[in-house]
Protein backbone atom coordinates (compact mmCIF):
# COMPACT_ATOMS: atom_id res chain seq x y z
CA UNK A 1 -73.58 -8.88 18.57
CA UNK A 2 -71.14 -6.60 16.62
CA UNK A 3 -70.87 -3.02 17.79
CA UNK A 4 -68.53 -0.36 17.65
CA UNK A 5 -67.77 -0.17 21.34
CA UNK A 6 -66.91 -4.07 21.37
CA UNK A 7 -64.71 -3.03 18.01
CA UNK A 8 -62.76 -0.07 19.44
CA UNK A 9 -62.73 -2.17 23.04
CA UNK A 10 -61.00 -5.35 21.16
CA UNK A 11 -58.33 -2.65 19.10
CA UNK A 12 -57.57 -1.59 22.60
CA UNK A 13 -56.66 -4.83 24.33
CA UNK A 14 -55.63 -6.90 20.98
CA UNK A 15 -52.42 -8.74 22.19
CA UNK A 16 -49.82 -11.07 20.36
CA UNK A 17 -46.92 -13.26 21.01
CA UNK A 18 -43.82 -13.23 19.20
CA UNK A 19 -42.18 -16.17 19.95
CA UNK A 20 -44.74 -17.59 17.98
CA UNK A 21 -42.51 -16.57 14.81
CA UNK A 22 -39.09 -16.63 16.62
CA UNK A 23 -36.91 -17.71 14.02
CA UNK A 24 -37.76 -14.71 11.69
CA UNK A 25 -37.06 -12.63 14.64
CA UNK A 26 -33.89 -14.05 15.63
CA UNK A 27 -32.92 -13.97 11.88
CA UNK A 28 -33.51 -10.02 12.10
CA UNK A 29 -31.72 -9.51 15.05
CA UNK A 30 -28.74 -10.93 13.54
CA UNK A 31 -28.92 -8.82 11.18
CA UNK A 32 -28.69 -5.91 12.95
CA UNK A 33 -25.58 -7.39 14.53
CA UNK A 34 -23.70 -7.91 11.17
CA UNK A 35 -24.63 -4.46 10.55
CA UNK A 36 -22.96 -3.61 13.59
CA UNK A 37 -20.17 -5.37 12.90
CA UNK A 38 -19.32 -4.61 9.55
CA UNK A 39 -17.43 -1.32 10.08
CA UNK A 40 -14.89 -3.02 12.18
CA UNK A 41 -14.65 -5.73 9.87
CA UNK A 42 -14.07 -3.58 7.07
CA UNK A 43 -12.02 -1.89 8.16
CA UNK A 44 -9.28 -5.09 9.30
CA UNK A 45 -9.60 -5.84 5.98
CA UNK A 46 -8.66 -2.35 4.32
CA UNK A 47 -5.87 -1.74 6.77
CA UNK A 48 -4.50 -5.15 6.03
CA UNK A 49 -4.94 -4.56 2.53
CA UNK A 50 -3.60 -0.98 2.16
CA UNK A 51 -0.13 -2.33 3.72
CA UNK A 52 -0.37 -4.89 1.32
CA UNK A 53 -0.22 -2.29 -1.36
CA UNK A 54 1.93 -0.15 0.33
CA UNK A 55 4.47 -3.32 0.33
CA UNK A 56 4.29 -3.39 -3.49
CA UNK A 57 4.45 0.61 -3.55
CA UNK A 58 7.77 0.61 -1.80
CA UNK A 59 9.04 -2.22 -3.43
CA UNK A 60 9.41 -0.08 -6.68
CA UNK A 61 11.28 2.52 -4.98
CA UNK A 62 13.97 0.32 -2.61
CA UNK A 63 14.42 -3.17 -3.20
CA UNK A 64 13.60 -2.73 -7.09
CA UNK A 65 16.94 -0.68 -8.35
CA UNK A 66 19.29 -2.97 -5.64
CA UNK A 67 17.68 -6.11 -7.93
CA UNK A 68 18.31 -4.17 -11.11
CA UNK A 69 21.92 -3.51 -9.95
CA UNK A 70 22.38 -7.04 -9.05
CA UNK A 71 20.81 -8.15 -12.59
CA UNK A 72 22.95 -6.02 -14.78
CA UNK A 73 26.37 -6.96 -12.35
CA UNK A 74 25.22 -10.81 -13.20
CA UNK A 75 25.08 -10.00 -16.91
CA UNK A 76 28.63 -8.18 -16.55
CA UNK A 77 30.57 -10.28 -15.01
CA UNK A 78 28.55 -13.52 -16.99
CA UNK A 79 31.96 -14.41 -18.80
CA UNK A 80 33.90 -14.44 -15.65
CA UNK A 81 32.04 -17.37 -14.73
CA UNK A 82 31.55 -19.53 -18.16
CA UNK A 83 28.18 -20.04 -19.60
CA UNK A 84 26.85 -23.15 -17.45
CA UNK A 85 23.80 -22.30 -17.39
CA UNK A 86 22.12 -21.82 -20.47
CA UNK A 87 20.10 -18.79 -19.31
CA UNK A 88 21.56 -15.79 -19.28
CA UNK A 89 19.68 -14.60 -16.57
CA UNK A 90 17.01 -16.01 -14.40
CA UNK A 91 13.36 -14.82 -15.83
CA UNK A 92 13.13 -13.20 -12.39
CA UNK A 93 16.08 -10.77 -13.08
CA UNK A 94 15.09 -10.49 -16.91
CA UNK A 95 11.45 -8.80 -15.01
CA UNK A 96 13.78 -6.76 -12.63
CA UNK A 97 15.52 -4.91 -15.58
CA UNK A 98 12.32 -4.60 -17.99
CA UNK A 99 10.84 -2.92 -14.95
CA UNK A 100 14.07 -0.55 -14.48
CA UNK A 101 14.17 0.23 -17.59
CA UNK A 102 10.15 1.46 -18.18
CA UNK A 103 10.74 3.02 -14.82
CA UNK A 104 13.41 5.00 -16.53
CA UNK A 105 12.00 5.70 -19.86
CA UNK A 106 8.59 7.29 -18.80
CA UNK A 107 10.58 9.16 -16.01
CA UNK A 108 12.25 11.05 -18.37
CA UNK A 109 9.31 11.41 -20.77
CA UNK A 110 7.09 12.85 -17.86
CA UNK A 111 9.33 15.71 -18.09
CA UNK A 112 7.88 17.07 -20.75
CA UNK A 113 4.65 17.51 -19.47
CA UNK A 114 4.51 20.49 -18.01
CA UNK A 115 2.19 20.20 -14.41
CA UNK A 116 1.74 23.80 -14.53
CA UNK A 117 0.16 24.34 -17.57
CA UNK A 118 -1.89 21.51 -17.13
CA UNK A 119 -3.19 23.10 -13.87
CA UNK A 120 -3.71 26.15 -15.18
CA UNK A 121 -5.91 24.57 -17.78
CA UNK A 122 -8.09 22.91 -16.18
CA UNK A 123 -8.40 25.72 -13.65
CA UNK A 124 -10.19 27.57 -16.20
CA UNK A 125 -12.95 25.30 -16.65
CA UNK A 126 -16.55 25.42 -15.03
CA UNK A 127 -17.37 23.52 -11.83
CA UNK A 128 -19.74 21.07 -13.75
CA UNK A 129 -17.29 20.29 -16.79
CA UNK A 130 -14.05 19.46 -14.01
CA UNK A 131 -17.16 16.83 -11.99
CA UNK A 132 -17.69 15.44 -15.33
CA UNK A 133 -14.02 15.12 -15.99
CA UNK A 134 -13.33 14.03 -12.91
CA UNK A 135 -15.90 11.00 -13.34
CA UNK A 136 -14.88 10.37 -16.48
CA UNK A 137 -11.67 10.00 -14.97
CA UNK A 138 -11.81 7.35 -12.61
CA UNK A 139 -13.82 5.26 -15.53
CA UNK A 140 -10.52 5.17 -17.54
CA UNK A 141 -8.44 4.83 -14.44
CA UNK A 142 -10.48 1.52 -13.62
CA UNK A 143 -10.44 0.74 -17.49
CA UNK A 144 -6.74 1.11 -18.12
CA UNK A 145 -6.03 -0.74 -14.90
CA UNK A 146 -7.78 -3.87 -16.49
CA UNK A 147 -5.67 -4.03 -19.34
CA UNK A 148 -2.60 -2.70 -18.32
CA UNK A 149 -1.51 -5.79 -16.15
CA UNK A 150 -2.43 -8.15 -19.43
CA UNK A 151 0.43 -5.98 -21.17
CA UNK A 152 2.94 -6.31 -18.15
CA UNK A 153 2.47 -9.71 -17.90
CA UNK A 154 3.01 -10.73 -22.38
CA UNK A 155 5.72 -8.76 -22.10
CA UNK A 156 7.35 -10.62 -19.08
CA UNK A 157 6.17 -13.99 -20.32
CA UNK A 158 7.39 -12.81 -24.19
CA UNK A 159 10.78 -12.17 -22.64
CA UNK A 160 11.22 -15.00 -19.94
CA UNK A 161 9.27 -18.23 -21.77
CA UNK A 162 11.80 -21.70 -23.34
CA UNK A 163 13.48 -20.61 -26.08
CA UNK A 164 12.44 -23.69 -27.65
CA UNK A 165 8.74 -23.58 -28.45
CA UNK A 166 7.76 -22.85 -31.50
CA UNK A 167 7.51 -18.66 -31.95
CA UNK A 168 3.92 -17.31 -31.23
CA UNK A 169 4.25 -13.71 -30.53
CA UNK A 170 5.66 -10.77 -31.85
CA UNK A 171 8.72 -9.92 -30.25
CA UNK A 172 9.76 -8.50 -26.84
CA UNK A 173 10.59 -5.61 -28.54
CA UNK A 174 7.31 -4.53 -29.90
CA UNK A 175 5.69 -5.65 -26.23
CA UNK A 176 8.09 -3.55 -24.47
CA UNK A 177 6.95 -0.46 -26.64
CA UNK A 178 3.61 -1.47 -25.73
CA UNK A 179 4.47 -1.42 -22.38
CA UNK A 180 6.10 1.77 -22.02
CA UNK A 181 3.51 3.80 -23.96
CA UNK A 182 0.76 1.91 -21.23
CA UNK A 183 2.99 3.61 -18.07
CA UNK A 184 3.30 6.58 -19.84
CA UNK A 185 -0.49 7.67 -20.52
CA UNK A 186 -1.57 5.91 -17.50
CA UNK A 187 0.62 8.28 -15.18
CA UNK A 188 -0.60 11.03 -17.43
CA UNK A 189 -3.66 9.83 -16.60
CA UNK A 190 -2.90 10.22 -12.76
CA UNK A 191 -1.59 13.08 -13.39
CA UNK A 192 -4.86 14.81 -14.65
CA UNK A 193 -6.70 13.11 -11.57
CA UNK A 194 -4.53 14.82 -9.37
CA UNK A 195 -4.31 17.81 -10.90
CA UNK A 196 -8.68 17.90 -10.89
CA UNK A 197 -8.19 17.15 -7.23
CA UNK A 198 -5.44 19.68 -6.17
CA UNK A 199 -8.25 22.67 -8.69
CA UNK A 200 -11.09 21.59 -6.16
CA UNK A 201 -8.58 22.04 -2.79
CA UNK A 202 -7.52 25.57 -4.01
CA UNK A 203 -10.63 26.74 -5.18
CA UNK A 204 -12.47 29.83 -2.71
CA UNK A 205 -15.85 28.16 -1.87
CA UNK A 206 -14.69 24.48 -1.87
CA UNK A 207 -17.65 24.08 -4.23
CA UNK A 208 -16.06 21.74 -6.21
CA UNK A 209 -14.29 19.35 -3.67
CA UNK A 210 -18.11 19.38 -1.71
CA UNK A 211 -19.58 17.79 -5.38
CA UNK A 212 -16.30 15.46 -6.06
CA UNK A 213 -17.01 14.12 -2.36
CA UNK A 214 -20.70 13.74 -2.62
CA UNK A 215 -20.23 11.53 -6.02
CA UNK A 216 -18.74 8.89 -3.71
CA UNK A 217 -22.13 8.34 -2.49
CA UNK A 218 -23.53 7.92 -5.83
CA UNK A 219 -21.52 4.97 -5.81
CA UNK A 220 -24.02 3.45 -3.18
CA UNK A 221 -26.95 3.72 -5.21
CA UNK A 222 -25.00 1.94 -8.17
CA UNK A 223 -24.00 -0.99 -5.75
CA UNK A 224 -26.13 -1.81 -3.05
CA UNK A 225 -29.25 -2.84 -4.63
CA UNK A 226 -27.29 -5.25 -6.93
CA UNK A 227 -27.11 -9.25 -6.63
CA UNK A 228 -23.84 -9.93 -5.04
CA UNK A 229 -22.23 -13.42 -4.59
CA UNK A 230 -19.24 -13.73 -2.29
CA UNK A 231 -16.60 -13.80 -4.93
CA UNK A 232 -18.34 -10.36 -6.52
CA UNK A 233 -17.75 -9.19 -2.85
CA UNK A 234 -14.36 -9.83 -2.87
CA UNK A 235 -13.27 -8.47 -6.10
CA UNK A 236 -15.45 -5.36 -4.87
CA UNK A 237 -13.43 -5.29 -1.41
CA UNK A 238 -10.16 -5.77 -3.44
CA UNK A 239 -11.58 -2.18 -5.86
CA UNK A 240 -12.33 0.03 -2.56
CA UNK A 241 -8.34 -1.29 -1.09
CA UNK A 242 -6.81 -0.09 -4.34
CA UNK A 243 -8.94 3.24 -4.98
CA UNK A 244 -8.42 4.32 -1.07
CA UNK A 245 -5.03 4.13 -1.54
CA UNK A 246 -4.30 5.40 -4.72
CA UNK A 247 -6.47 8.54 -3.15
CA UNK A 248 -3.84 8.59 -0.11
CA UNK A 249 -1.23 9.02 -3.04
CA UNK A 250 -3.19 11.57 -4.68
CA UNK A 251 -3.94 13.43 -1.45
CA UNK A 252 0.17 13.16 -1.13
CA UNK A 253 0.89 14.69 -4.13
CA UNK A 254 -1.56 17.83 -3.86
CA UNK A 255 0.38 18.32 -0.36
CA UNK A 256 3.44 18.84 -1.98
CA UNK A 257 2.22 20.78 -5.03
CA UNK A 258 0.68 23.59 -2.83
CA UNK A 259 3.65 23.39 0.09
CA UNK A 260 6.12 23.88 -3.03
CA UNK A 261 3.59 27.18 -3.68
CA UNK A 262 3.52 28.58 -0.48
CA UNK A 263 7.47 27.98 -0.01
CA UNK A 264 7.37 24.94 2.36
CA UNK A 265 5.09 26.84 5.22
CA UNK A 266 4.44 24.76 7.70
CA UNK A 267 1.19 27.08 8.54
CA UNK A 268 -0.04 26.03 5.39
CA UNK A 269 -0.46 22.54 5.81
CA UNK A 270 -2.90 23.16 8.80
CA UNK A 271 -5.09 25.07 5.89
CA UNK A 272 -5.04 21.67 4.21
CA UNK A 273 -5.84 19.47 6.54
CA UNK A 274 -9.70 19.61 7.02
CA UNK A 275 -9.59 19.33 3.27
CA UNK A 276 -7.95 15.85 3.54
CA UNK A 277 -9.91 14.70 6.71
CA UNK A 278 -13.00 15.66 4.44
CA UNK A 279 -11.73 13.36 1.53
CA UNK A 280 -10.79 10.62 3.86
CA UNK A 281 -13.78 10.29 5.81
CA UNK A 282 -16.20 10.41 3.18
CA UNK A 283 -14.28 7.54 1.29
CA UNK A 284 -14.67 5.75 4.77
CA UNK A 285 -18.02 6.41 5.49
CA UNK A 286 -19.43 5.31 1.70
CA UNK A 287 -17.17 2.02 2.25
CA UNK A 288 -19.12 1.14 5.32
CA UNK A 289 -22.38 2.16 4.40
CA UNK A 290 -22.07 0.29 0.51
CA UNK A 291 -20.95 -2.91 2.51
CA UNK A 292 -22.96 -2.86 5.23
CA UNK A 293 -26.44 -2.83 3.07
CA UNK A 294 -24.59 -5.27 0.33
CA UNK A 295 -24.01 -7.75 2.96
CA UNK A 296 -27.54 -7.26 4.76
CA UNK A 297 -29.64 -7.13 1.59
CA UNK A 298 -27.26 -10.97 0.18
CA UNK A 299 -27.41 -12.35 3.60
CA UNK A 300 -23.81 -12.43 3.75
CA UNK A 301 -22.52 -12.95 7.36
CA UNK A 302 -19.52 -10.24 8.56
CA UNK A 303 -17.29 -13.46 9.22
CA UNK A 304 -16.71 -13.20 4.84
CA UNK A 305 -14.30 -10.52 5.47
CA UNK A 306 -11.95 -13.07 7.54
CA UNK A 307 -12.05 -15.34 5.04
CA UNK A 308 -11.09 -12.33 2.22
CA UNK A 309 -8.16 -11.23 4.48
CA UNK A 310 -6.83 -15.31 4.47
CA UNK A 311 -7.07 -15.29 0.36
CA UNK A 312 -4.92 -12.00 0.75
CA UNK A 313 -2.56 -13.60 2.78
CA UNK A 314 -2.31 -16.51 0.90
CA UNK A 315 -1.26 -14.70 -1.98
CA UNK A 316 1.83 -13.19 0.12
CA UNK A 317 2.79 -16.42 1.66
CA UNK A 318 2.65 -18.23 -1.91
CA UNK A 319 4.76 -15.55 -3.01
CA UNK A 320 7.61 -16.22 -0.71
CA UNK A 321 8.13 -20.10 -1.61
CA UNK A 322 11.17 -20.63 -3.82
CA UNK A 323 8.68 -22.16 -6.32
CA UNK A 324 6.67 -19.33 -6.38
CA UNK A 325 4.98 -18.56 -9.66
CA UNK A 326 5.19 -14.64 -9.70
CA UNK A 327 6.37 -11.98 -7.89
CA UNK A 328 4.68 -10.61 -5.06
CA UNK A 329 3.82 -7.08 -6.52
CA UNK A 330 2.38 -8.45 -10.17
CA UNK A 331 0.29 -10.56 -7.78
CA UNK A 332 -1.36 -7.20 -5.75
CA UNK A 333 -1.83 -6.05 -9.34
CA UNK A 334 -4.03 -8.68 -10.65
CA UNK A 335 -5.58 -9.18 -7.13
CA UNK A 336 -6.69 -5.58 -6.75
CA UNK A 337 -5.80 -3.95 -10.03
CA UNK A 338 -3.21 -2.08 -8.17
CA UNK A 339 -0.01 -0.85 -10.70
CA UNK A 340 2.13 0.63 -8.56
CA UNK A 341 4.65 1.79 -12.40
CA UNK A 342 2.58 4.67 -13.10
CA UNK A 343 1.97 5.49 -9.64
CA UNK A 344 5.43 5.78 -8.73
CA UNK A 345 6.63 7.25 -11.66
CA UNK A 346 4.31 10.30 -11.59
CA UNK A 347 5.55 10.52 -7.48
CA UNK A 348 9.42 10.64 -8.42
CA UNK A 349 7.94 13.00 -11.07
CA UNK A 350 6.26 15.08 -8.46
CA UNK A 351 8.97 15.08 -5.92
CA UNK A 352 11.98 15.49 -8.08
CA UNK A 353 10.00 18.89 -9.41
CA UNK A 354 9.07 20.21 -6.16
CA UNK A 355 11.86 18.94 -3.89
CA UNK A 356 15.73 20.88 -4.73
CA UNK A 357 18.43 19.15 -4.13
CA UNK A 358 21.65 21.13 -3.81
CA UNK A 359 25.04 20.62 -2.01
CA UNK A 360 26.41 18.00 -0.47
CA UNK A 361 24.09 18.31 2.90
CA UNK A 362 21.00 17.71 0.44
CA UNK A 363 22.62 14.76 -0.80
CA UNK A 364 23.33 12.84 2.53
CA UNK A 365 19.59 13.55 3.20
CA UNK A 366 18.34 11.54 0.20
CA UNK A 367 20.62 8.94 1.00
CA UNK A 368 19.53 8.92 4.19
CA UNK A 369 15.84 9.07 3.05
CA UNK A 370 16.51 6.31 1.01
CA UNK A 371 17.77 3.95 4.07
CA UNK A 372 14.93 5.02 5.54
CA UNK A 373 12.51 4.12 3.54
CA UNK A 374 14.46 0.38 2.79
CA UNK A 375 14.04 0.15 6.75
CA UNK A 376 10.80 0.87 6.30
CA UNK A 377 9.78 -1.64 3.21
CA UNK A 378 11.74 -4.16 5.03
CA UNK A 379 10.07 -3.97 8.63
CA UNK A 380 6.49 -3.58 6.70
CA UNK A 381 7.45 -6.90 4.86
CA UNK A 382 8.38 -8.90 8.41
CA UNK A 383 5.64 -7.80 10.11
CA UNK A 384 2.96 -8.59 7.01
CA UNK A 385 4.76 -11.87 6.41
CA UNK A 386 3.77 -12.59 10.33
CA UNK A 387 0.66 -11.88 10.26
CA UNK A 388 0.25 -13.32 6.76
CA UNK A 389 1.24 -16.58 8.06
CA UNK A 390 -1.28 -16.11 10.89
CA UNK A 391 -3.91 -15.77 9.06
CA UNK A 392 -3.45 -18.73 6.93
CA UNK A 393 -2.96 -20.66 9.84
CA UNK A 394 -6.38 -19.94 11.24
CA UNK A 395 -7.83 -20.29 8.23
CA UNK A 396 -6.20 -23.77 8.00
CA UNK A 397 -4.76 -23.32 4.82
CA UNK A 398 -1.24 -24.56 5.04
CA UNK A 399 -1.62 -27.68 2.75
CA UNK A 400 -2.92 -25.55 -0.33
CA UNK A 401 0.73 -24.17 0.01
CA UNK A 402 2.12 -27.27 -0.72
CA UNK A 403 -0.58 -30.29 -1.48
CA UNK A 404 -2.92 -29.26 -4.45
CA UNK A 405 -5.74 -31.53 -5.10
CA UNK A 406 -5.54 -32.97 -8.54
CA UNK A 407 -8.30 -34.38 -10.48
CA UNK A 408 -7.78 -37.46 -12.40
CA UNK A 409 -8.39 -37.25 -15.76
CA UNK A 410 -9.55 -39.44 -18.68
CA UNK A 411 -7.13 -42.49 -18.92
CA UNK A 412 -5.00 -41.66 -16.29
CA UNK A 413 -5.83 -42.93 -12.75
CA UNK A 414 -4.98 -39.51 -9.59
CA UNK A 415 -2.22 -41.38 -8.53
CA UNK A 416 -0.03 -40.77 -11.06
CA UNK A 417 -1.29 -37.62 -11.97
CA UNK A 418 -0.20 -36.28 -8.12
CA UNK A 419 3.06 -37.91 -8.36
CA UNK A 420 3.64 -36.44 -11.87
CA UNK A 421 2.89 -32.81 -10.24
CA UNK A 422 4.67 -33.25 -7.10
CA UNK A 423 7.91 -34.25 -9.74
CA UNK A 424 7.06 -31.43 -11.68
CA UNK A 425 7.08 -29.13 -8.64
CA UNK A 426 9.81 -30.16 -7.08
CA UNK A 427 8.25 -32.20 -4.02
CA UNK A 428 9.45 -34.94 -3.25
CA UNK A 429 7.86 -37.88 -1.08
CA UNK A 430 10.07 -39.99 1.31
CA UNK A 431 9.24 -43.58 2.83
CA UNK A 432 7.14 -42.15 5.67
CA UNK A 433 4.73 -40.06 2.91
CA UNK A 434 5.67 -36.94 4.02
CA UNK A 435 6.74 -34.02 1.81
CA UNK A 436 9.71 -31.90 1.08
CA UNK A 437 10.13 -28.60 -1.19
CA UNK A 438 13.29 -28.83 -3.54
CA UNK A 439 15.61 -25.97 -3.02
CA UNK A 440 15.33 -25.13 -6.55
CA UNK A 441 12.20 -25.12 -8.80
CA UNK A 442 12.36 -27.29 -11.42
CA UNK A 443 12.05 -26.71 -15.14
CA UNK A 444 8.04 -27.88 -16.15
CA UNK A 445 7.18 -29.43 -18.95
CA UNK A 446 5.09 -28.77 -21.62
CA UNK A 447 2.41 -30.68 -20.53
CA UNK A 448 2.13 -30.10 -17.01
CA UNK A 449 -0.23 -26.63 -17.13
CA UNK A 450 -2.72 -28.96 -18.48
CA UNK A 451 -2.64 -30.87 -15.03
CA UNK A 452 -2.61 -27.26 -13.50
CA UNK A 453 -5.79 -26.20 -15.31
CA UNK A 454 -7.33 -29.32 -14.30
CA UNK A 455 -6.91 -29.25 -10.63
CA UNK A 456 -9.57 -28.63 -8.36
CA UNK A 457 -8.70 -26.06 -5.05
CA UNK A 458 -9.90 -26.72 -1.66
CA UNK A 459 -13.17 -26.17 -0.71
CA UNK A 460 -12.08 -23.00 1.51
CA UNK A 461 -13.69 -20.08 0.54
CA UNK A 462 -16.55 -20.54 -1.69
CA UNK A 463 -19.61 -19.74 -3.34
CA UNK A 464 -21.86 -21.95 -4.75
CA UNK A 465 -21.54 -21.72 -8.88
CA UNK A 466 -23.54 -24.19 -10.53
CA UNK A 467 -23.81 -28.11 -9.79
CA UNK A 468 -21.30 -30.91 -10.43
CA UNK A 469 -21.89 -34.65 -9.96
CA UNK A 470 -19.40 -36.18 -6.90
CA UNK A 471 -18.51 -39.88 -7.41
CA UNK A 472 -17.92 -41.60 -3.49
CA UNK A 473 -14.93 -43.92 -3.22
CA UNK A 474 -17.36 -46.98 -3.12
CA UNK A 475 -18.96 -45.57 -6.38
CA UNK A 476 -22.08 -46.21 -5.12
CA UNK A 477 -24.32 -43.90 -6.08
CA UNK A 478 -24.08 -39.93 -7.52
CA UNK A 479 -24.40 -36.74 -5.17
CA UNK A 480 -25.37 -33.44 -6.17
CA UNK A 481 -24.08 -30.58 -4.90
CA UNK A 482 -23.10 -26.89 -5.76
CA UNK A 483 -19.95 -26.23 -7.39
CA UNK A 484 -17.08 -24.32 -5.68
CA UNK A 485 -15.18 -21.65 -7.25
CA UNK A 486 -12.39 -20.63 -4.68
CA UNK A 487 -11.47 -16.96 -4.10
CA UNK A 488 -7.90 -17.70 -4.41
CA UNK A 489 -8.33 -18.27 -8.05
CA UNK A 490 -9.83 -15.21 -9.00
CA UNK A 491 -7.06 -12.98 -9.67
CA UNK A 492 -8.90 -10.54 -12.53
CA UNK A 493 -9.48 -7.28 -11.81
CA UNK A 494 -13.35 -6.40 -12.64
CA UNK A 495 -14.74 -2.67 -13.41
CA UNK A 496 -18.03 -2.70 -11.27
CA UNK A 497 -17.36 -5.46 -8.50
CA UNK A 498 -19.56 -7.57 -9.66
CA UNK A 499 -18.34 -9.79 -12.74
CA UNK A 500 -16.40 -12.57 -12.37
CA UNK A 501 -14.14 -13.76 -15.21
């Protein structure tokens, strides 16, 4: 007999059990852990990876002109010693100098832009139009980034490859022009960006800093509720290391412009700093809040970020080997799009302009400065090389370092093929099996990238791609299973975070 009493009476005292669906509550409770944990995280990562960038910063100001120095002495003093070798220079110091030298050049072509006018100019614009420019800013910034790297690296590889191949380029003379006119507009570039920045810190109402800080969070809509992989992840994580920085710099840069205005007051800088805690934070709190709801809405665990810092790592351990295939700070740039060229030439540009030197006092300052910061560079190298080398070793990737995995190819059994790299590389194998590293790389030949392109890397760090067959030593029968793509081969710097090339 239905009633309404018996109705409302059964609403009343309706029970339920949920362990009956425990996994789906387990599963959310987990969740709200990795939320939880996400911030701190992040944040290893970014602090990690902001020293990593700092590294490569510094590198351009101290250890950079001593390699320069030691290039050009080489070339010097080349017919004191006889021509045994028959480079001229190694295609490590041929980099050194073309990096002096565009240093150089678009130093002295920033001077005639004139930072004043500039400000002044786009002083006199609306709010609206400077958050418009300002956006349109960071587009090209993120743009220019992409392609500037490809231009660095023709014009070292113009300069540097055999001699004897047949010609396919241009010349390192028209790269090098390329090159320097790249620096050039992308410091100019900077420039303007900082400039915007230093409008919105001077102007009365702070009207315009309060809208160039709330467009960081419409970064989160354009993010979150994307599809995101755990390689898109990491080339997103490698994007928020290089912009938080390069805002650090920024922030820098509008310190000195307004101390220089207010005659170095030290009262000053307290006016500034809420302005810069305000910039800071909100970059940190839209980092956190963008990764946290990425991670929760791909079921990606917090552990990801771990495995990001290794790949990091990696890349500064690999960098260190006497075989090492590039430099350390070309390999920050096409790891997080990160040129530090423009960057620092716009600083000396900055600092050269704001900063007088006169008499001899000033002088023993700057070379003191200058000591100073090669202490510094050097300590922040030994202490990232440390934990560098940590990392890997938790991650348990020492034998990448030294034992790729090679894939046999078509009419050519894996045996030969690894013994063909390992004499390519330099590694040699003694009676026991065991390895050794040459002291000296040794000169590859033409057909060994094609073994290099072939090879497979370890299954560390990986997302599932596709699906491959796998053929068992006893051959069997065929497995499927999801094809890897490793983190430590993705070394292109994407615009959004979330294309892979």
């Amino acid at each position: 007999d239905l009633s309404l009493l018996r109705f409302i009476s059964a609403e009343l005292t309706r029970g339920y059990f949920l362990e009956h669906n425990e996994a789906k509550y387990t599963e959310r409770r987990e969740r709200v852990y990795t939320c939880m944990r996400i911030p701190k995280e992040l944040e290893k990562l970014m602090f990690f990876g902001i020293f990593l960038c700092l590294d490569a910063f510094l590198y351009v100001f101290t250890l950079l002109p001593l390699r320069v120095f030691l290039a050009m002495f080489r070339f010097i003093t080349l017919p004191c010693y006889g021509l045994r070798d028959r480079r001229l220079l190694q295609p490590a110091q041929v980099c050194d100098i073309l990096k002096g030298v565009i240093l150089v050049i678009c130093y002295f072509m920033m001077h005639y832009v004139d930072y004043s006018m500039m400000y002044h100019l786009i002083r006199g614009q609306s709010v609206i139009k400077l958050y418009i420019i300002y956006n349109m800013l960071e587009v090209a910034d993120r743009l220019i980034s992409s392609f500037g790297q490809d231009i660095l690296d023709a014009l070292y590889w113009t300069a540097t490859e055999p001699k004897e191949r047949k010609r396919a380029h241009i010349g390192v003379i028209p790269h090098f022009f390329m090159a320097v006119l790249y620096v050039f507009l992308h410091a100019i570039l900077i420039m303007v960006q900082a400039t915007t920045l230093n409008v919105a810190f001077n102007s009365h109402n702070k009207s315009l800093l309060t809208i160039m800080m709330s467009n960081n969070f419409v970064e989160i809509k354009g993010s979150v509720f994307k599809k995101f992989e755990k390689n898109n992840l990491f080339q997103m994580s490698n994007s928020d290391i290089k912009e938080r920085f390069t805002n650090y710099v920024l922030l820098l840069i509008v310190c000195l412009r307004n101390m220089e205005q207010f005659s170095w007051n030290p009262d000053h800088l307290w006016v500034l700093f809420p302005d810069v805690c305000m910039v800071v934070a909100s970059e940190i709190a839209v980092d956190i809040v963008k990764h946290a709801f990425i991670t929760k809405f791909n079921d990606i665990t917090a552990d990801v970020y771990s495995e990001y810092r290794a790949s990091l790592a990696f890349d500064l351990v690999s960098s260190r080997q006497k075989n090492a295939y590039t430099d350390y700070s070309d390999s920050v740039s096409r790891r997080m799009g990160f040129i530090p060229l423009p960057l620092a030439v716009l600083l000396i540009r900055v600092v050269t302009s704001s900063i007088k030197v006169q008499g001899v006092l000033a002088y023993v300052c700057v070379v003191l400065f200058y000591c100073g910061l090669i202490s510094l560079k050097v300590l922040n190298s030994i202490v990232l090389l440390g934990k560098s080398c940590q990392y890997v070793k938790e991650a348990k990737m020492e034998e990448k370092l030294f034992n790729p995995v090679i894939t046999a190819t078509p009419g050519k059994p894996a045996g030969k093929q690894q013994s063909a790299f390992k004499s390519a590389q330099g590694i040699s194998t003694d009676e026991n099996g065991s390895t050794s590293v040459t002291n000296q790389p040794v000169h590859q030949k033409e057909n060994t990238p094609s073994l290099l392109v072939t090879s497979n890397s370890d299954q560390f760090l990986t997302t599932p791609d596709g699906e491959e067959k796998d053929i068992s030593q006893d051959s069997s029968e065929l497995k499927h299973r999801s094809a890897k793509k490793d983190l430590l081969e993705i070394d292109r710097f994407t615009i959004c975070g979330n294309r892979i090339d």
